[in-house]
PDB file of N, CA and C in Angstrom:
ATOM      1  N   UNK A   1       0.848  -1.188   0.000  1.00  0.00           N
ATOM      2  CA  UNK A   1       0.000   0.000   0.000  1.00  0.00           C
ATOM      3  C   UNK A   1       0.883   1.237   0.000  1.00  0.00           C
ATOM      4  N   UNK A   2       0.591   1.996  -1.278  1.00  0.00           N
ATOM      5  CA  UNK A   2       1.290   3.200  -0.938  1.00  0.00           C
ATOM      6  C   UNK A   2       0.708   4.381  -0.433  1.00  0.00           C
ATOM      7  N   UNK A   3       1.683   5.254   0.335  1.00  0.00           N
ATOM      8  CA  UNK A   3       1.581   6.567   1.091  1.00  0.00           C
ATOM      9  C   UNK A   3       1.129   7.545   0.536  1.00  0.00           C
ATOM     10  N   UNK A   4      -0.256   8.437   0.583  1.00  0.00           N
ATOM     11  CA  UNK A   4      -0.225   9.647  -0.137  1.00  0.00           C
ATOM     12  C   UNK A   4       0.661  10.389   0.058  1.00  0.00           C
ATOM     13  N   UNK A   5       1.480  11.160  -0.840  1.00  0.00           N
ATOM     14  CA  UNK A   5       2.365  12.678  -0.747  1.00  0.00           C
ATOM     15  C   UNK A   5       3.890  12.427  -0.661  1.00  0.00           C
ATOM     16  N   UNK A   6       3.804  11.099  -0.671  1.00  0.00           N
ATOM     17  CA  UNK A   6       5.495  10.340  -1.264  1.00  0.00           C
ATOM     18  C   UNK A   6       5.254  10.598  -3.095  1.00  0.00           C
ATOM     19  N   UNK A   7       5.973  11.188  -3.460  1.00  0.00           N
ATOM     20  CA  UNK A   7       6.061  11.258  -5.435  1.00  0.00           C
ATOM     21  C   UNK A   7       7.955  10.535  -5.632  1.00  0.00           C
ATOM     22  N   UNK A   8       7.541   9.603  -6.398  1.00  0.00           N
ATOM     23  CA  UNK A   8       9.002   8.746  -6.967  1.00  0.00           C
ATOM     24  C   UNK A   8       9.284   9.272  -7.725  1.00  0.00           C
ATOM     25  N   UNK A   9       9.704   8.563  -8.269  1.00  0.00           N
ATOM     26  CA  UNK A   9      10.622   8.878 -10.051  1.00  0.00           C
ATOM     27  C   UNK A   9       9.850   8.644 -10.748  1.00  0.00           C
ATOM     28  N   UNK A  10       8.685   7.397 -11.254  1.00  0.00           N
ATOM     29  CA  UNK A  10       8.240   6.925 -12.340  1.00  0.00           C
ATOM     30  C   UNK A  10       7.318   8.682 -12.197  1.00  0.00           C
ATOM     31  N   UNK A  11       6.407   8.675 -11.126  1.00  0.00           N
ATOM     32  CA  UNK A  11       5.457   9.736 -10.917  1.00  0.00           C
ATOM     33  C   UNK A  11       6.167  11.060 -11.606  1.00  0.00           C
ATOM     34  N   UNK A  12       7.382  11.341 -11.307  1.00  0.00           N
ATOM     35  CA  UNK A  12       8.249  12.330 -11.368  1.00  0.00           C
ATOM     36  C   UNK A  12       8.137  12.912 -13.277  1.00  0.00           C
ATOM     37  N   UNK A  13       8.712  11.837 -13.563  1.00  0.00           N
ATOM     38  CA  UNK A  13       9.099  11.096 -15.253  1.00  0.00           C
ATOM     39  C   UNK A  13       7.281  11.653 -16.309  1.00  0.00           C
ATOM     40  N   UNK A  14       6.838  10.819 -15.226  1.00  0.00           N
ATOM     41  CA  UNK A  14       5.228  10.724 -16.251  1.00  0.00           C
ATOM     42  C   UNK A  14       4.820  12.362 -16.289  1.00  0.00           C
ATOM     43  N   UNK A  15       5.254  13.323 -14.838  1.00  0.00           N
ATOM     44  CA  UNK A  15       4.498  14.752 -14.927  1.00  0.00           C
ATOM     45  C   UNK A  15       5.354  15.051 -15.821  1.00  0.00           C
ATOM     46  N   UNK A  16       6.685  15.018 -16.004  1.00  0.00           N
ATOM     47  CA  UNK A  16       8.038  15.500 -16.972  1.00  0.00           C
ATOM     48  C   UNK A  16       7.277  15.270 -18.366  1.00  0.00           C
ATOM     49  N   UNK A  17       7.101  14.131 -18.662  1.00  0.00           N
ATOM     50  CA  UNK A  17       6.544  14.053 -19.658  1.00  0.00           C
ATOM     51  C   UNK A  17       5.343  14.325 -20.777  1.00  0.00           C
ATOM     52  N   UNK A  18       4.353  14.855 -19.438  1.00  0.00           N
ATOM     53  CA  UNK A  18       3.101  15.150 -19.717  1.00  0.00           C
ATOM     54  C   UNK A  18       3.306  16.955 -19.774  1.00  0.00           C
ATOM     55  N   UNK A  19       4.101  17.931 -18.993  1.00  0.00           N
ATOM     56  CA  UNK A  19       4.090  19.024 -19.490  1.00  0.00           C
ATOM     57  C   UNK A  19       5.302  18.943 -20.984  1.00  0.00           C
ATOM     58  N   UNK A  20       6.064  18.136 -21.429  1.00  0.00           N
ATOM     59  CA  UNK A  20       6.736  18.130 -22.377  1.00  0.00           C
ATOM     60  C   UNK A  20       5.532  18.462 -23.477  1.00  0.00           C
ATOM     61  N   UNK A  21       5.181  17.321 -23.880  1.00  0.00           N
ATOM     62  CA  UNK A  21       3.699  17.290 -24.439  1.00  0.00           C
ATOM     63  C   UNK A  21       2.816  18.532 -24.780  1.00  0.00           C
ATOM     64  N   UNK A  22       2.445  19.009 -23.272  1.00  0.00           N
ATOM     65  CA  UNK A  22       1.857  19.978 -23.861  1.00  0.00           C
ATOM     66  C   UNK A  22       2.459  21.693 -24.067  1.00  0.00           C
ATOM     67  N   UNK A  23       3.462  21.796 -23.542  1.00  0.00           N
ATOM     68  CA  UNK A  23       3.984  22.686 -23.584  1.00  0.00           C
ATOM     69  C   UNK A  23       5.305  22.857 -25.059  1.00  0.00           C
ATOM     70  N   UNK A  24       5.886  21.409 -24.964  1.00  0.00           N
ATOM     71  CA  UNK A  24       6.464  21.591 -26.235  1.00  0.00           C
ATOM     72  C   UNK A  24       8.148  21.986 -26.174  1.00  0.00           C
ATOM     73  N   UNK A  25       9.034  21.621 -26.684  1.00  0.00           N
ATOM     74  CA  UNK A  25      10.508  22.014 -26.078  1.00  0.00           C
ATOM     75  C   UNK A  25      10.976  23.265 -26.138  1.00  0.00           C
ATOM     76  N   UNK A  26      10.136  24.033 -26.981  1.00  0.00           N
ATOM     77  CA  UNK A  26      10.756  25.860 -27.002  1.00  0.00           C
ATOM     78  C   UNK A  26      10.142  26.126 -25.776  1.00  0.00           C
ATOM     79  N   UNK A  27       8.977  26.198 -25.360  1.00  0.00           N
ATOM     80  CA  UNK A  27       8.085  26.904 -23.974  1.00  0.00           C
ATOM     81  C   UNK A  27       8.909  26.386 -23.214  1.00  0.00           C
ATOM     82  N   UNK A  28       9.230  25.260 -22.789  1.00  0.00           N
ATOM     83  CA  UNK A  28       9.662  24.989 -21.205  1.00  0.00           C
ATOM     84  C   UNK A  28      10.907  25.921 -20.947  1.00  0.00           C
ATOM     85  N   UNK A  29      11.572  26.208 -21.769  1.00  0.00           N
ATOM     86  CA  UNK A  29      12.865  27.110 -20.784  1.00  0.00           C
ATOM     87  C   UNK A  29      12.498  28.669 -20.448  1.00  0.00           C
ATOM     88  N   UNK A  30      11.214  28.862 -21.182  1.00  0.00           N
ATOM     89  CA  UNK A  30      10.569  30.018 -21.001  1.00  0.00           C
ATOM     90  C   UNK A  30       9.896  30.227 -19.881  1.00  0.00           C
ATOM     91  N   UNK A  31       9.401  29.010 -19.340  1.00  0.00           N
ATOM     92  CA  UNK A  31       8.653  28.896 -18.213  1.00  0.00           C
ATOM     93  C   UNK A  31       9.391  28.475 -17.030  1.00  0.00           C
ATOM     94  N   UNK A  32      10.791  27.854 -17.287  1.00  0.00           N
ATOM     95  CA  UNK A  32      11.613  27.751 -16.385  1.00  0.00           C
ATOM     96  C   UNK A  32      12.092  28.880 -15.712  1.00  0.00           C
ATOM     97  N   UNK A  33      12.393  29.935 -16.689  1.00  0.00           N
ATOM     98  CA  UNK A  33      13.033  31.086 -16.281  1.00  0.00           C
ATOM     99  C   UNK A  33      11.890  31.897 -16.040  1.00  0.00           C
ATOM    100  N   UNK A  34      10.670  32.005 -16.351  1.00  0.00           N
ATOM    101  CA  UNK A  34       9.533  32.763 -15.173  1.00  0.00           C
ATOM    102  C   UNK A  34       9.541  32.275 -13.933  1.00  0.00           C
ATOM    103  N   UNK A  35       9.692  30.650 -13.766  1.00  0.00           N
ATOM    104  CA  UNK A  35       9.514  30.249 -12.239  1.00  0.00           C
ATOM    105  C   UNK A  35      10.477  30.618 -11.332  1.00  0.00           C
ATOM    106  N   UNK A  36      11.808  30.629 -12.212  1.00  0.00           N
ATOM    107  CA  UNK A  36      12.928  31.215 -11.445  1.00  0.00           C
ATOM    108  C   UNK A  36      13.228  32.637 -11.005  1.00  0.00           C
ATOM    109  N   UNK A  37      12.282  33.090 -11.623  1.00  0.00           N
ATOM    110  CA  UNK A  37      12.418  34.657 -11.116  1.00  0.00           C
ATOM    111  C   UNK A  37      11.199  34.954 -10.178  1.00  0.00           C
ATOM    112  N   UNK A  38      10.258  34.213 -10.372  1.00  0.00           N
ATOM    113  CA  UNK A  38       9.427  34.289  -9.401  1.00  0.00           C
ATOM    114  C   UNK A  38      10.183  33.451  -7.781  1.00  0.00           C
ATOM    115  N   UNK A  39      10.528  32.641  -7.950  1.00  0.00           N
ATOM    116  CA  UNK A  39      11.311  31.627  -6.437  1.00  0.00           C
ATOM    117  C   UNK A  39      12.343  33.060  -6.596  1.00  0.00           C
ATOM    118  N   UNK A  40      12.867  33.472  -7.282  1.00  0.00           N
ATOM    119  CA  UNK A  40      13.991  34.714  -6.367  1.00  0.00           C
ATOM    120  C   UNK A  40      13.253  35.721  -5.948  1.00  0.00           C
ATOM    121  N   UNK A  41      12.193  36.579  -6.389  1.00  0.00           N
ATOM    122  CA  UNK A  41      11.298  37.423  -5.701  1.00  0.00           C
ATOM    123  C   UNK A  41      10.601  37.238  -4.762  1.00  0.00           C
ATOM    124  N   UNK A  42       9.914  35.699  -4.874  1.00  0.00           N
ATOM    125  CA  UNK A  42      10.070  35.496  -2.927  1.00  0.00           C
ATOM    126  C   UNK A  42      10.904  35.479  -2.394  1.00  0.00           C
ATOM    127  N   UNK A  43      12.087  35.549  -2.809  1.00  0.00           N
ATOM    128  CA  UNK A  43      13.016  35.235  -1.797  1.00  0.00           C
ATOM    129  C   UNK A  43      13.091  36.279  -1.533  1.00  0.00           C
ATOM    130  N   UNK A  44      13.656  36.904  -1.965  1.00  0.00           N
ATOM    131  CA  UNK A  44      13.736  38.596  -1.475  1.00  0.00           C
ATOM    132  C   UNK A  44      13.083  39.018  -0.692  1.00  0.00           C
ATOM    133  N   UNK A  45      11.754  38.998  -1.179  1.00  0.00           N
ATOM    134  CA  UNK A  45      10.858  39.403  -0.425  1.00  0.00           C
ATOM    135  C   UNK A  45      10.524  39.152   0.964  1.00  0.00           C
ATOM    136  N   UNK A  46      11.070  37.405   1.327  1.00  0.00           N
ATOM    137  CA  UNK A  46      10.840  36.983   2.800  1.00  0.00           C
ATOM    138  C   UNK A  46      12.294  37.509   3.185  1.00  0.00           C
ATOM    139  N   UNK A  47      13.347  37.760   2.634  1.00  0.00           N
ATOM    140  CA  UNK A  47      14.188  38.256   2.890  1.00  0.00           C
ATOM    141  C   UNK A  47      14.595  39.480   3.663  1.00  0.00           C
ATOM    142  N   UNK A  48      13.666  40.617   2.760  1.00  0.00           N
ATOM    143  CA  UNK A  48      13.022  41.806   3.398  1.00  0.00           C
ATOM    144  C   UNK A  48      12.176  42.077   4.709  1.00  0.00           C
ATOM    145  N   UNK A  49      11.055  40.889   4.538  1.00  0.00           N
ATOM    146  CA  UNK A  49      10.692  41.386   5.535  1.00  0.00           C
ATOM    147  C   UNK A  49      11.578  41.050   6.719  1.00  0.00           C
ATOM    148  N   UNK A  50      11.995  39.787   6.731  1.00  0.00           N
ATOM    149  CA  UNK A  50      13.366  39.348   8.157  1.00  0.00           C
ATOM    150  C   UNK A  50      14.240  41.099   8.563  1.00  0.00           C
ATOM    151  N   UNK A  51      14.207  41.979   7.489  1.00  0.00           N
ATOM    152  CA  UNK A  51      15.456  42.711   7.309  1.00  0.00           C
ATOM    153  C   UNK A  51      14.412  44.135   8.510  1.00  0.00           C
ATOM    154  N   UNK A  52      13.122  43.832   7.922  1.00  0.00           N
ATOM    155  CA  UNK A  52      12.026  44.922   8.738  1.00  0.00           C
ATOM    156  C   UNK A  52      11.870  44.660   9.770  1.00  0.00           C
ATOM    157  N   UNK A  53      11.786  43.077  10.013  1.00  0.00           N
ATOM    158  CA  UNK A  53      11.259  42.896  11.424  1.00  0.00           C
ATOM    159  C   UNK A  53      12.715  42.997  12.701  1.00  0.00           C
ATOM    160  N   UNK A  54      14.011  42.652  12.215  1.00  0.00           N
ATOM    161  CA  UNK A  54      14.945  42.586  12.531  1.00  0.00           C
ATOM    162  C   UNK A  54      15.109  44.216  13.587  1.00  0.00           C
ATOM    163  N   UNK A  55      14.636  45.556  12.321  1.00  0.00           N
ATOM    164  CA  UNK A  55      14.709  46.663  12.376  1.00  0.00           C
ATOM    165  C   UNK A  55      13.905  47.283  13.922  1.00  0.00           C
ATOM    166  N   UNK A  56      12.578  46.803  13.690  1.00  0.00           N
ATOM    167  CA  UNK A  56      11.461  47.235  14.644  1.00  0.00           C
ATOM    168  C   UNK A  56      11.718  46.455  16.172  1.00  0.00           C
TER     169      UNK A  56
END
């Protein structure tokens, strides 16, 4: 019996494969580099506030 909210490899592979599909090999590095600038603007951002609350 498997565990909900454990994801393997095959699971891993099949989502890999299924946005390949629909997204297509030019989009994905396009969308890679939106996600990545979005994960650095949170960062910052929780960054900031540590930097406000630090302040007060």
């Amino acid at each position: 019996m498997q565990t909900l909210g454990f994801i393997g490899v095959p699971e891993i592979l099949i989502i890999l494969l299924i946005v390949l599909l629909l997204f297509g090999g030019r989009k994905i590095p396009e969308l890679m580099r939106g996600l990545g600038k979005g994960v650095r603007e949170y960062k910052d951002a929780v960054e900031e506030d540590k930097d406000t609350e630090k302040e007060a």
